[in-house]
C-alpha atoms as a PDB file:
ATOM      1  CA  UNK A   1       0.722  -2.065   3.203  1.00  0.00           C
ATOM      2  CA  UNK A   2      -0.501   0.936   4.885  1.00  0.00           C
ATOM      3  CA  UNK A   3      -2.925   2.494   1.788  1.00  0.00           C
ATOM      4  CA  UNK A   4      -6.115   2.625   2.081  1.00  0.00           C
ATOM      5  CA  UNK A   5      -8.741   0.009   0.538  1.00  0.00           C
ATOM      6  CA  UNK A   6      -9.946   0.970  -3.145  1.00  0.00           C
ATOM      7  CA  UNK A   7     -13.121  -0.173  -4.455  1.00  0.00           C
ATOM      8  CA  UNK A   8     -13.811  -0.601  -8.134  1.00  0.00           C
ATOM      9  CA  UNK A   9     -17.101  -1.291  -9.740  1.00  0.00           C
ATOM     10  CA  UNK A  10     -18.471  -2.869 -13.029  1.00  0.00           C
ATOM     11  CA  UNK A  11     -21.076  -3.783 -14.854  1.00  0.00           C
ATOM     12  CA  UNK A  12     -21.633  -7.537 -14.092  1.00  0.00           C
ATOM     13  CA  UNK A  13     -19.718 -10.024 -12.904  1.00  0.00           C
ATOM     14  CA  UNK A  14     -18.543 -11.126 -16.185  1.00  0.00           C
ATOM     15  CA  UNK A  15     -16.396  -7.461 -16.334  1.00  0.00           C
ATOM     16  CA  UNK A  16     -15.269  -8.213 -12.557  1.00  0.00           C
ATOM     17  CA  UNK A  17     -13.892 -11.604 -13.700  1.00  0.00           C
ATOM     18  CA  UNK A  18     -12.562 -10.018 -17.272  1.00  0.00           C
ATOM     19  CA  UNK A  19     -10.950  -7.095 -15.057  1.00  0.00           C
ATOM     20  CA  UNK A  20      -9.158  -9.350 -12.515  1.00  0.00           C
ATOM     21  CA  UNK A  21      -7.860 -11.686 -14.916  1.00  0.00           C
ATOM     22  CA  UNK A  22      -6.029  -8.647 -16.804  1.00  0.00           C
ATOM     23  CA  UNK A  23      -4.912  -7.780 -13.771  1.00  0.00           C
ATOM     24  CA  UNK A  24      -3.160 -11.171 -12.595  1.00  0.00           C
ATOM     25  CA  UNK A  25      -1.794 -11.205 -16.138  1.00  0.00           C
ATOM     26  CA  UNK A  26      -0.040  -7.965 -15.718  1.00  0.00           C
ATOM     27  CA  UNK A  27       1.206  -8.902 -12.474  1.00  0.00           C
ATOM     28  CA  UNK A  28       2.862 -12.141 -14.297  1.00  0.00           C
ATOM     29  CA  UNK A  29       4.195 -10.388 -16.923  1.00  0.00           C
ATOM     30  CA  UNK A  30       5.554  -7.660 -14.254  1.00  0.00           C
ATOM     31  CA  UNK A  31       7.750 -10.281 -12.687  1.00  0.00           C
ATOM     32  CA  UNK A  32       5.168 -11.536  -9.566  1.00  0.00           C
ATOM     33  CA  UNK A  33       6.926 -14.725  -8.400  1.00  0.00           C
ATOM     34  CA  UNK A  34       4.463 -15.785  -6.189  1.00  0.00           C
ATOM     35  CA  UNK A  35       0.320 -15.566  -7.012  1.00  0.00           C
ATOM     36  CA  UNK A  36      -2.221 -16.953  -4.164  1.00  0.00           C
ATOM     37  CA  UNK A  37      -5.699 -18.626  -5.415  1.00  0.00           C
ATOM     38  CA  UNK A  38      -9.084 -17.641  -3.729  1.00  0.00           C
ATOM     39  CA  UNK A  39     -11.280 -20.559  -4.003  1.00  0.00           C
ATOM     40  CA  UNK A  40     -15.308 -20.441  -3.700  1.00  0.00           C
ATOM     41  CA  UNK A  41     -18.016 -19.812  -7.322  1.00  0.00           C
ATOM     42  CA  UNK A  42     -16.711 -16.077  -8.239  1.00  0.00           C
ATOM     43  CA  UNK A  43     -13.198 -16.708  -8.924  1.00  0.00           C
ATOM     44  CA  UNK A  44     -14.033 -19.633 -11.592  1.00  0.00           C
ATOM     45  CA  UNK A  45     -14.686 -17.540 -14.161  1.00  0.00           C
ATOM     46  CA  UNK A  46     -11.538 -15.329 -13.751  1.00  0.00           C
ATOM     47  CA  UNK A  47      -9.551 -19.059 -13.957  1.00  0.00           C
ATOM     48  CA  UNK A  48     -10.788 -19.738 -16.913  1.00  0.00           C
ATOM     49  CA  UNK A  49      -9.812 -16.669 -18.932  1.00  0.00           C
ATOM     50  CA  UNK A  50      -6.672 -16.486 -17.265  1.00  0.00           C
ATOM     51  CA  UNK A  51      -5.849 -19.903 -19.008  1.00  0.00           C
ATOM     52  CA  UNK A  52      -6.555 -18.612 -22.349  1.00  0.00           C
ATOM     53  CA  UNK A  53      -3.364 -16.088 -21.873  1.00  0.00           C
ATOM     54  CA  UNK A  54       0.090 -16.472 -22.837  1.00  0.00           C
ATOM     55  CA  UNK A  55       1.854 -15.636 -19.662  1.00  0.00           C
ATOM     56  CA  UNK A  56       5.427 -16.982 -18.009  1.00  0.00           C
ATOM     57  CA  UNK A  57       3.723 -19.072 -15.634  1.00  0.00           C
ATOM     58  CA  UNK A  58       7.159 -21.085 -15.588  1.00  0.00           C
ATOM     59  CA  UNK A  59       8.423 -18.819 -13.300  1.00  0.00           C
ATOM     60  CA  UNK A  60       5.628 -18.369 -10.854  1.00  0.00           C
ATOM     61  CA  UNK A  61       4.626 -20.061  -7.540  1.00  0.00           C
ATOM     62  CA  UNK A  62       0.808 -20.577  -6.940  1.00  0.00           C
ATOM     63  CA  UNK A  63      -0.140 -20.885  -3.689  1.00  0.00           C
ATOM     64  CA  UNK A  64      -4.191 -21.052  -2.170  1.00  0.00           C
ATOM     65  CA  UNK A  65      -5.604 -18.533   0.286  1.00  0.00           C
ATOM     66  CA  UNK A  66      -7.454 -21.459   2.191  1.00  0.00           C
ATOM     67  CA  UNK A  67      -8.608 -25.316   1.838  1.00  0.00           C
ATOM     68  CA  UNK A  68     -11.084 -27.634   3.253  1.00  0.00           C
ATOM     69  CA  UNK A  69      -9.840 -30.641   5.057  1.00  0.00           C
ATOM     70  CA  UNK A  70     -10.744 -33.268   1.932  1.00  0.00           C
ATOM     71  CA  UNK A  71      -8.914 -34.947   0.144  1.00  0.00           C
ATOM     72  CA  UNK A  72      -7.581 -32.867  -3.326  1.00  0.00           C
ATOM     73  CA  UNK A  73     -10.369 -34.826  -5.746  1.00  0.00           C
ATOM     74  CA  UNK A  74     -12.830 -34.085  -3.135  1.00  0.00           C
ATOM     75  CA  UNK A  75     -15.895 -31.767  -4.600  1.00  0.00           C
ATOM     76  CA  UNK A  76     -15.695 -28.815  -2.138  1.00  0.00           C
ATOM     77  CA  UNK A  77     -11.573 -28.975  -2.989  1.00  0.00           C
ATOM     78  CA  UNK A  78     -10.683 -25.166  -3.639  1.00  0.00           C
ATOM     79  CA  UNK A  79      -7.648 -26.749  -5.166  1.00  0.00           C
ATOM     80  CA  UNK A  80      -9.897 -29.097  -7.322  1.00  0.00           C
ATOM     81  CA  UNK A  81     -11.555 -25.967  -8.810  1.00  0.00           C
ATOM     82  CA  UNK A  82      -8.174 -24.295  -9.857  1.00  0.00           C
ATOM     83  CA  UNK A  83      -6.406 -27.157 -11.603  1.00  0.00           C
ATOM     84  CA  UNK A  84      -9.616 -27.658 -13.966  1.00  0.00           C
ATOM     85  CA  UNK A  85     -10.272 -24.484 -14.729  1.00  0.00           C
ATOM     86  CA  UNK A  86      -6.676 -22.881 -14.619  1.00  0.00           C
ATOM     87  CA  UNK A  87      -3.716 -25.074 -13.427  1.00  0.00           C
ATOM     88  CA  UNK A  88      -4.501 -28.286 -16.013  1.00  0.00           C
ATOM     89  CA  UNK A  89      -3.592 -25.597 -18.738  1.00  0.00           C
ATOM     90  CA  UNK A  90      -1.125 -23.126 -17.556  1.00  0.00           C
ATOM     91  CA  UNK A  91       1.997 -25.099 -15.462  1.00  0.00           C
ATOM     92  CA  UNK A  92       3.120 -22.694 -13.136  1.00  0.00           C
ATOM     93  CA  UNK A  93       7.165 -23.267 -12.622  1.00  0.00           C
ATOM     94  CA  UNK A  94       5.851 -24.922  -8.467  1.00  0.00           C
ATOM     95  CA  UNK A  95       2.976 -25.332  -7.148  1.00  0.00           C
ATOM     96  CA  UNK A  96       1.824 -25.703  -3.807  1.00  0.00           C
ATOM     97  CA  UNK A  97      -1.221 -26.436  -2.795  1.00  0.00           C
ATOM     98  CA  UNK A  98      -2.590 -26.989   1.376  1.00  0.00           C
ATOM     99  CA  UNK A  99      -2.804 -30.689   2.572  1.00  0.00           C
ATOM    100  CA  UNK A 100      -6.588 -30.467   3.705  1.00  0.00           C
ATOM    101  CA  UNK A 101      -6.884 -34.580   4.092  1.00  0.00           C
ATOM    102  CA  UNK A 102      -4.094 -34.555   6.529  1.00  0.00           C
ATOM    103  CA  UNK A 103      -6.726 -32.629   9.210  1.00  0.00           C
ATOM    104  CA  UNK A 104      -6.189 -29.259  10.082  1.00  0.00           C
ATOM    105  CA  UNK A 105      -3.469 -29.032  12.342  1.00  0.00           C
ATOM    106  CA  UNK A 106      -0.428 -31.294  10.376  1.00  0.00           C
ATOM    107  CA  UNK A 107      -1.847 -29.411   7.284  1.00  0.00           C
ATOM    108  CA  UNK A 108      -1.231 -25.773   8.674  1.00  0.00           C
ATOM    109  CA  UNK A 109       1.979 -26.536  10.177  1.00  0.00           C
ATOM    110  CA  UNK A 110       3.191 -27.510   6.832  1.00  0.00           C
ATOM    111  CA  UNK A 111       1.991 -24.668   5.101  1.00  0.00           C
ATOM    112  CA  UNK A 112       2.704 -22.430   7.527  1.00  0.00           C
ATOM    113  CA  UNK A 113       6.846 -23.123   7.272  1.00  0.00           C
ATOM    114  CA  UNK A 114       6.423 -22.983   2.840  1.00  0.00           C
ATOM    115  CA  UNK A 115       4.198 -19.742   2.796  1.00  0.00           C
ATOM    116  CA  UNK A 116       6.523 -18.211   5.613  1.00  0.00           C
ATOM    117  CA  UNK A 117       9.841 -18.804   3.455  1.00  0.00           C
ATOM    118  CA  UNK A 118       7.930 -17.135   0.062  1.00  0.00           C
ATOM    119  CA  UNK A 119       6.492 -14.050   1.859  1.00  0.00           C
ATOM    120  CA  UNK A 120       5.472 -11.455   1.297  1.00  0.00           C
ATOM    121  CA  UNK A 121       3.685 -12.946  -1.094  1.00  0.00           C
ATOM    122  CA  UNK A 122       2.847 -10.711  -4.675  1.00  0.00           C
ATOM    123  CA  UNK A 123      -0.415 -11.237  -5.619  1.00  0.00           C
ATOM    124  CA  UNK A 124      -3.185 -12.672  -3.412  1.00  0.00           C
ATOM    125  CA  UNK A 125      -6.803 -13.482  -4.514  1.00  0.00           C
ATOM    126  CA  UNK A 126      -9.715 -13.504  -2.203  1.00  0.00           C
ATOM    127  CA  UNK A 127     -13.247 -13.605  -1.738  1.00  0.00           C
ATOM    128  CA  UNK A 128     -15.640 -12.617   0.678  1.00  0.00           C
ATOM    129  CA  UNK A 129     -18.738 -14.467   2.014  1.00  0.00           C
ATOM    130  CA  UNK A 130     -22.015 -12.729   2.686  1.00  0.00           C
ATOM    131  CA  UNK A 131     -20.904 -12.742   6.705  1.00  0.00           C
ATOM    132  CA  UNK A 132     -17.593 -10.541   5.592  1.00  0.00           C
ATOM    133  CA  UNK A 133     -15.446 -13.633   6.134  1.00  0.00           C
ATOM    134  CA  UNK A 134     -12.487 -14.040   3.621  1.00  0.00           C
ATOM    135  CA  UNK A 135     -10.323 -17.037   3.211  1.00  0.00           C
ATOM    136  CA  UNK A 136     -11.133 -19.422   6.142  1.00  0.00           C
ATOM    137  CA  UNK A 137     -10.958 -15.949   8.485  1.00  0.00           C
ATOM    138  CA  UNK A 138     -14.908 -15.861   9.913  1.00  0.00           C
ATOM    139  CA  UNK A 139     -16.084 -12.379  11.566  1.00  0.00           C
ATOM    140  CA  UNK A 140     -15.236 -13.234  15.572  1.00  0.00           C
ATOM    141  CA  UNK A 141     -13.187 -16.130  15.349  1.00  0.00           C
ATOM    142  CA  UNK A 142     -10.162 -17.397  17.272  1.00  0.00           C
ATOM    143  CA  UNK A 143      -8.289 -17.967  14.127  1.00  0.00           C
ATOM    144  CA  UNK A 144      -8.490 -14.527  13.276  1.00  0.00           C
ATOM    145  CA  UNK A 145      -5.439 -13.841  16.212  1.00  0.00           C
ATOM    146  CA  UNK A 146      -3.746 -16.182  14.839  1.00  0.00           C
ATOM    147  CA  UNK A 147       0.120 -15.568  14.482  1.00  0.00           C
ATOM    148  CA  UNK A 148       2.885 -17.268  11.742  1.00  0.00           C
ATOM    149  CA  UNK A 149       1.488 -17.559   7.849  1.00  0.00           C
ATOM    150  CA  UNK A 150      -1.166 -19.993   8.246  1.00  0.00           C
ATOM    151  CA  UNK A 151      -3.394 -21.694  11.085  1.00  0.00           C
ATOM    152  CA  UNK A 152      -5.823 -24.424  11.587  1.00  0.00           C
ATOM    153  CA  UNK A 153      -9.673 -23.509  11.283  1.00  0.00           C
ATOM    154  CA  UNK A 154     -12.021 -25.502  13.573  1.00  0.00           C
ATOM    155  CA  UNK A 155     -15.477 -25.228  14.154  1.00  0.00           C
ATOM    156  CA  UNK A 156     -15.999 -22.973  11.304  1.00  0.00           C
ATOM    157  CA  UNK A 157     -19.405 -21.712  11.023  1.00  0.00           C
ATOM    158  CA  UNK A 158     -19.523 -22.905   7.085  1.00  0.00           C
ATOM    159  CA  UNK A 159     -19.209 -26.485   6.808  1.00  0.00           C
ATOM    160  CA  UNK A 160     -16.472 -28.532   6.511  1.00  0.00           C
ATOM    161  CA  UNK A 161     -16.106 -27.078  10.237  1.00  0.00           C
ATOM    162  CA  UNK A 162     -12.058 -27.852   9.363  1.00  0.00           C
ATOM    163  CA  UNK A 163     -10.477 -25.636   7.451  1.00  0.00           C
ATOM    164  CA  UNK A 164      -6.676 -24.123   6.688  1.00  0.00           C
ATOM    165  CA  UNK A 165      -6.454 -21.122   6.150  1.00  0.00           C
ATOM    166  CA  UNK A 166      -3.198 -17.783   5.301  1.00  0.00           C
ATOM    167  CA  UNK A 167      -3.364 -15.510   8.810  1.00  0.00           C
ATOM    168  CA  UNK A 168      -4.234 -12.445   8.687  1.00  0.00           C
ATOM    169  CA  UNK A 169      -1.235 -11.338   9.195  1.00  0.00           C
ATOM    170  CA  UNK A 170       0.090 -12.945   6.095  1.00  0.00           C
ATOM    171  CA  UNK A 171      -2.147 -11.662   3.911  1.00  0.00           C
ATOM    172  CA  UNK A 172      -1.207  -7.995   5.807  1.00  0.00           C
ATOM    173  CA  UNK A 173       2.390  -8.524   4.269  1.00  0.00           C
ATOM    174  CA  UNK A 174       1.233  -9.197   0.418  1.00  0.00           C
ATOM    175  CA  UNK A 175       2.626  -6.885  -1.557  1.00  0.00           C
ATOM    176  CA  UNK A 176      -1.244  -6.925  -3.799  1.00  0.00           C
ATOM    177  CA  UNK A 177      -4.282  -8.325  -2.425  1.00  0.00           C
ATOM    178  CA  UNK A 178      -7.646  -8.193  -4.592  1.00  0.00           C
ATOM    179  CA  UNK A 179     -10.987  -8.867  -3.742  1.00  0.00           C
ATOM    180  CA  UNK A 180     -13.155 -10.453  -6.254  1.00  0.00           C
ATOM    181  CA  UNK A 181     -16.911  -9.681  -4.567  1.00  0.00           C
ATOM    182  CA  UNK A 182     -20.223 -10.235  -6.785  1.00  0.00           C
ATOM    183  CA  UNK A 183     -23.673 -10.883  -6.125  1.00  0.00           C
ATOM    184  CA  UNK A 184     -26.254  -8.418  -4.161  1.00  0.00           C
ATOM    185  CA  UNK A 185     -26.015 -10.839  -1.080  1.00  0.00           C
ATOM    186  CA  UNK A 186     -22.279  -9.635  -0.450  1.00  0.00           C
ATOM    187  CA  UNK A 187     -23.487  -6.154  -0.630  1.00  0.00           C
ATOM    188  CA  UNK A 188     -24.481  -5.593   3.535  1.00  0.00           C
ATOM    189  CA  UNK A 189     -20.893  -7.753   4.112  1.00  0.00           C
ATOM    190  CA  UNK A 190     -18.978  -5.271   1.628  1.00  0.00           C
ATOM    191  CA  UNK A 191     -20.260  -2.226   3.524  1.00  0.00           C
ATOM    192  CA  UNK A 192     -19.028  -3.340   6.606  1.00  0.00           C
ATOM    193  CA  UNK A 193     -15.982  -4.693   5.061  1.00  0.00           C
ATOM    194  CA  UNK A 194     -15.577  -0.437   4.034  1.00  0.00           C
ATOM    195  CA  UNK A 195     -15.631   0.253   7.653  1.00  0.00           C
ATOM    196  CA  UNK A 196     -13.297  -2.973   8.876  1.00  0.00           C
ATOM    197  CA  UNK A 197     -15.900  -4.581  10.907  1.00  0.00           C
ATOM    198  CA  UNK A 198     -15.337  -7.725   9.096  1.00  0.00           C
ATOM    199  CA  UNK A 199     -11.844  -9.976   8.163  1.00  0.00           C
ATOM    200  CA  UNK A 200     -12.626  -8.990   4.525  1.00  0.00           C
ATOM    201  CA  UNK A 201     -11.868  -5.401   5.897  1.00  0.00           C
ATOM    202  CA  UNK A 202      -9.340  -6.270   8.102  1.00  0.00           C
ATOM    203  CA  UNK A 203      -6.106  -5.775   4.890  1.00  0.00           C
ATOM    204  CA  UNK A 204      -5.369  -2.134   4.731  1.00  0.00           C
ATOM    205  CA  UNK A 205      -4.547  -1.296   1.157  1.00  0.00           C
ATOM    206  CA  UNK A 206      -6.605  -4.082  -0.209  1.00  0.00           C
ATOM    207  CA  UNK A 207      -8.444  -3.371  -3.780  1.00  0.00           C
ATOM    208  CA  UNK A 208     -11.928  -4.443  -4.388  1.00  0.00           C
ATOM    209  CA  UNK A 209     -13.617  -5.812  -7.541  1.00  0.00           C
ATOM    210  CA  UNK A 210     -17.313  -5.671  -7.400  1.00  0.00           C
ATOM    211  CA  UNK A 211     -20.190  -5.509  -9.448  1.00  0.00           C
ATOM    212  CA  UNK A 212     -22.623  -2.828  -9.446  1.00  0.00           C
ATOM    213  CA  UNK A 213     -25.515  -5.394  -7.830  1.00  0.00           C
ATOM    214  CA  UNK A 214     -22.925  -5.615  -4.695  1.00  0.00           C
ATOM    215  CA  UNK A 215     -23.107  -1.926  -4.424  1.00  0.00           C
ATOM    216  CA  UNK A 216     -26.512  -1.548  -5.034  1.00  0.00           C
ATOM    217  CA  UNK A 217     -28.048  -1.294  -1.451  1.00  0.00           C
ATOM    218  CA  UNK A 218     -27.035   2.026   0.749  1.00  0.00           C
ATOM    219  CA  UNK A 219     -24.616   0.844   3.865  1.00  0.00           C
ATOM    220  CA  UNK A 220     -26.315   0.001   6.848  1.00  0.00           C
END
């Protein structure tokens, strides 16, 4: 990717979550082999109406942008999230999700080998936290220089401290990456996202889904 990052607004973040799951539709229907789940609250509702859409999911591969080290039943599971609200109802043709309970370091090492044979990936998903981080990729941290498709997250400043997590430079080589960002506490992270000060602004050609409460304070 070498575009530069596009910012769309809306209204609320119902429309964010109605806008991004048109636009993971289209990619399915477009041919994406390959789709990559964000987890955390604002993608849930974009889950949910995805299921509700006839799509070819038989012929797609869902991956996840990041995972807590628990165990998949486990609460705080981003993969937990995704098979209630979308994966339960929609069968994608493989699925692989990252082995958080083995601890950080087996669990990368295994992802790292399946993301690196499926990349560059089509469609990634991501969030952002109200310190700019995105995925398990926190503002200042080691992991951030990581190389290879994913690495192991310790001491993360959001608990679990252990976390898995796609590089940044795997999520450089997507062919789509969209941020789903709502809520007026993102909106200080999103402007310095806009300038790259943060891993959330760190994917040139990225496009970002916010709602107008995220935009509503002037940069700083």
């Amino acid at each position: 990717m070498t575009a530069s990052p596009s910012l769309h607004v809306f209204d609320d973040p119902e429309e964010v979550a109605r806008r991004a799951a048109d636009l993971v539709a289209e990619a399915v229907r477009e041919g994406a082999r390959t789709v990559v789940l964000a987890g955390g609250s604002t993608p849930r509702r974009t889950y949910q109406l995805l299921a509700t859409k006839p799509l070819p999911w038989g012929r797609v591969t869902v991956l996840f942008g990041d995972e807590r080290c628990v165990p998949p039943d486990h609460p705080e599971s981003n993969y937990l999230m995704a098979k209630h609200e979308l994966l339960d109802h929609v069968h994608p043709g493989s699925l692989h999700r990252i082995p958080g309970e083995l601890g950080a370091g087996p669990a990368a090492a295994r992802y790292d080998a399946i993301v690196r044979d499926l990349s560059p990936l089509d469609l990634v998903l991501l969030g952002m936290g109200p310190d700019g981080h995105t995925a398990s990729l926190f503002p200042e941290h080691a992991a951030l220089l990581a190389s290879g498709y994913a690495v192991a997250v310790h001491n993360a400043p959001k608990p679990p401290a252990e976390r898995v997590s796609l590089t940044l430079g795997a999520l450089r080589e997507a062919r789509q990456v969209v941020f789903l960002v709502t809520g007026e506490d993102k909106a200080e992270a999103l402007a310095r996202a806009r300038r790259g000060e943060v891993p959330a602004g760190m994917i040139p050609g990225a496009r970002y889904l916010v709602d107008r409460s995220t935009v509503g304070r002037p940069d700083r």
